[in-house]
Protein backbone atom coordinates (compact mmCIF):
# COMPACT_ATOMS: atom_id res chain seq x y z
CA UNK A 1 8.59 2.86 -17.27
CA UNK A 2 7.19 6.24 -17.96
CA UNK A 3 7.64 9.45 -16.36
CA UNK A 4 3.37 11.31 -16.39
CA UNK A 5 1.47 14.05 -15.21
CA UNK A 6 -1.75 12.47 -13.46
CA UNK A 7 -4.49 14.67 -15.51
CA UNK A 8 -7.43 13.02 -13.79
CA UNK A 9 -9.41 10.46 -11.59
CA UNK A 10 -11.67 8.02 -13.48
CA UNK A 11 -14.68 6.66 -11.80
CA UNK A 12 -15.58 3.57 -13.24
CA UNK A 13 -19.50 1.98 -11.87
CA UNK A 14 -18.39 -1.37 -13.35
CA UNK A 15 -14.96 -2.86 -13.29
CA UNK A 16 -13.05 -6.53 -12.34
CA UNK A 17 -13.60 -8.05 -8.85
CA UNK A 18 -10.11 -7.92 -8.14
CA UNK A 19 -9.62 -3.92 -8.96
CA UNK A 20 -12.06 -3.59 -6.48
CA UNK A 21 -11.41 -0.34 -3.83
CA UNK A 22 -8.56 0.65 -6.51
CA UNK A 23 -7.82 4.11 -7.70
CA UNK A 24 -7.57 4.99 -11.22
CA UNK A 25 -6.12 7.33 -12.81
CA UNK A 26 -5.63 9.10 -16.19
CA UNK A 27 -1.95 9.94 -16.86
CA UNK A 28 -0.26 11.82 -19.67
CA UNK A 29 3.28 10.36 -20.39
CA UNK A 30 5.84 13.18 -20.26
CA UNK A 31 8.82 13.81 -22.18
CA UNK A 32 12.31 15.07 -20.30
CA UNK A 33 11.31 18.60 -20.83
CA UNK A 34 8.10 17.79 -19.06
CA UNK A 35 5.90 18.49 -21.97
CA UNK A 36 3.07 16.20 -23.26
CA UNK A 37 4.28 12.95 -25.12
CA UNK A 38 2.09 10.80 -26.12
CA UNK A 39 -1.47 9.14 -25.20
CA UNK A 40 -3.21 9.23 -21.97
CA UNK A 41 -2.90 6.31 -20.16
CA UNK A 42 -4.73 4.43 -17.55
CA UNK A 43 -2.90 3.37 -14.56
CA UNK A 44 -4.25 2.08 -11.32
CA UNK A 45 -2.71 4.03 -8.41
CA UNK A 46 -0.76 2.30 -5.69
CA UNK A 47 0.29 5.02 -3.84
CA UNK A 48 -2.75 7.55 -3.56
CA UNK A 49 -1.60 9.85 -6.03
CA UNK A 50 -3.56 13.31 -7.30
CA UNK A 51 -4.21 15.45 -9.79
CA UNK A 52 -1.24 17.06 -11.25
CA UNK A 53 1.59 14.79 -9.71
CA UNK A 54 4.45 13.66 -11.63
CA UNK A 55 4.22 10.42 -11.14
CA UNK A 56 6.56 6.88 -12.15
CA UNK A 57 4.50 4.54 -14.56
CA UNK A 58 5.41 0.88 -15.56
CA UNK A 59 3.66 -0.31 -18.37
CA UNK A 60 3.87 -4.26 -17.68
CA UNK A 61 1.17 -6.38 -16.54
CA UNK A 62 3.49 -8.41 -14.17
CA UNK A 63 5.31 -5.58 -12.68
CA UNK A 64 1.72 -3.53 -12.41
CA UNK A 65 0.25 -6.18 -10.56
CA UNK A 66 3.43 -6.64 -8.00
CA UNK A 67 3.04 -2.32 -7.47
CA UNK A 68 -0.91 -2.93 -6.84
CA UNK A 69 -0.33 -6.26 -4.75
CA UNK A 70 -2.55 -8.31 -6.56
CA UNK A 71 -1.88 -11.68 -8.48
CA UNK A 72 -3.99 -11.91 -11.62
CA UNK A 73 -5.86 -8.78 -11.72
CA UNK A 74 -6.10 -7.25 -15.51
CA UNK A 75 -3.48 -4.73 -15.37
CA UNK A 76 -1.20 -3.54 -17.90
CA UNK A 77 0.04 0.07 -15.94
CA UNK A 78 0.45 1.12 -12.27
CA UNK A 79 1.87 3.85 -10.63
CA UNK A 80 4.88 3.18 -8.40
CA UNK A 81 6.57 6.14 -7.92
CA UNK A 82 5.78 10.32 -6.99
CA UNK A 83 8.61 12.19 -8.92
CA UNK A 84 10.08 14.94 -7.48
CA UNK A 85 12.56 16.32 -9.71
CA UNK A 86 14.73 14.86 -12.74
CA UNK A 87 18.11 16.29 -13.09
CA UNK A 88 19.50 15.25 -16.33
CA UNK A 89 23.10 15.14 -17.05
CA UNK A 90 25.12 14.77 -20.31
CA UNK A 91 27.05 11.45 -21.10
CA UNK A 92 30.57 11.18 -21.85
CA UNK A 93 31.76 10.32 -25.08
């Protein structure tokens, strides 16, 4: 899982049957000081997320297709989760 920043919509006049009606988005993984890490990466949006949400990624096929409710659909990222905050604390040693 990835924490992104969704950066954009992408309209697509073509795509699978079975991402038919879906959302996609274009999301820039994030690191814990919420700057840019990374690629942009497509992820199909289960939860009707917009434009500059923080937003929870997971980056398996299975688990993307469980998010998006679908069986066999050609997925390899979904969002799952709207982030709020992250509050990060220091370990013990």
């Amino acid at each position: 899982m990835i924490i992104g920043r969704v950066v954009s919509q992408l309209f697509a006049t073509q795509k699978n049957k079975k991402l038919f009606g879906a959302k996609l988005l274009l999301v820039q993984p994030l690191d814990l000081n919420n700057r840019d890490s990374g690629e942009v990466i497509l992820a199909l949006d289960s939860l009707d997320s917009g434009v500059g949400d923080r937003v929870l990624v997971v980056l398996e096929g299975w688990s993307a297709n469980h998010a998006a409710r679908t069986s066999d659909a050609p997925l390899d990222a979904a969002v799952v989760g709207v982030v709020d905050r992250v509050d990060l604390q220091e370990s013990p040693d």
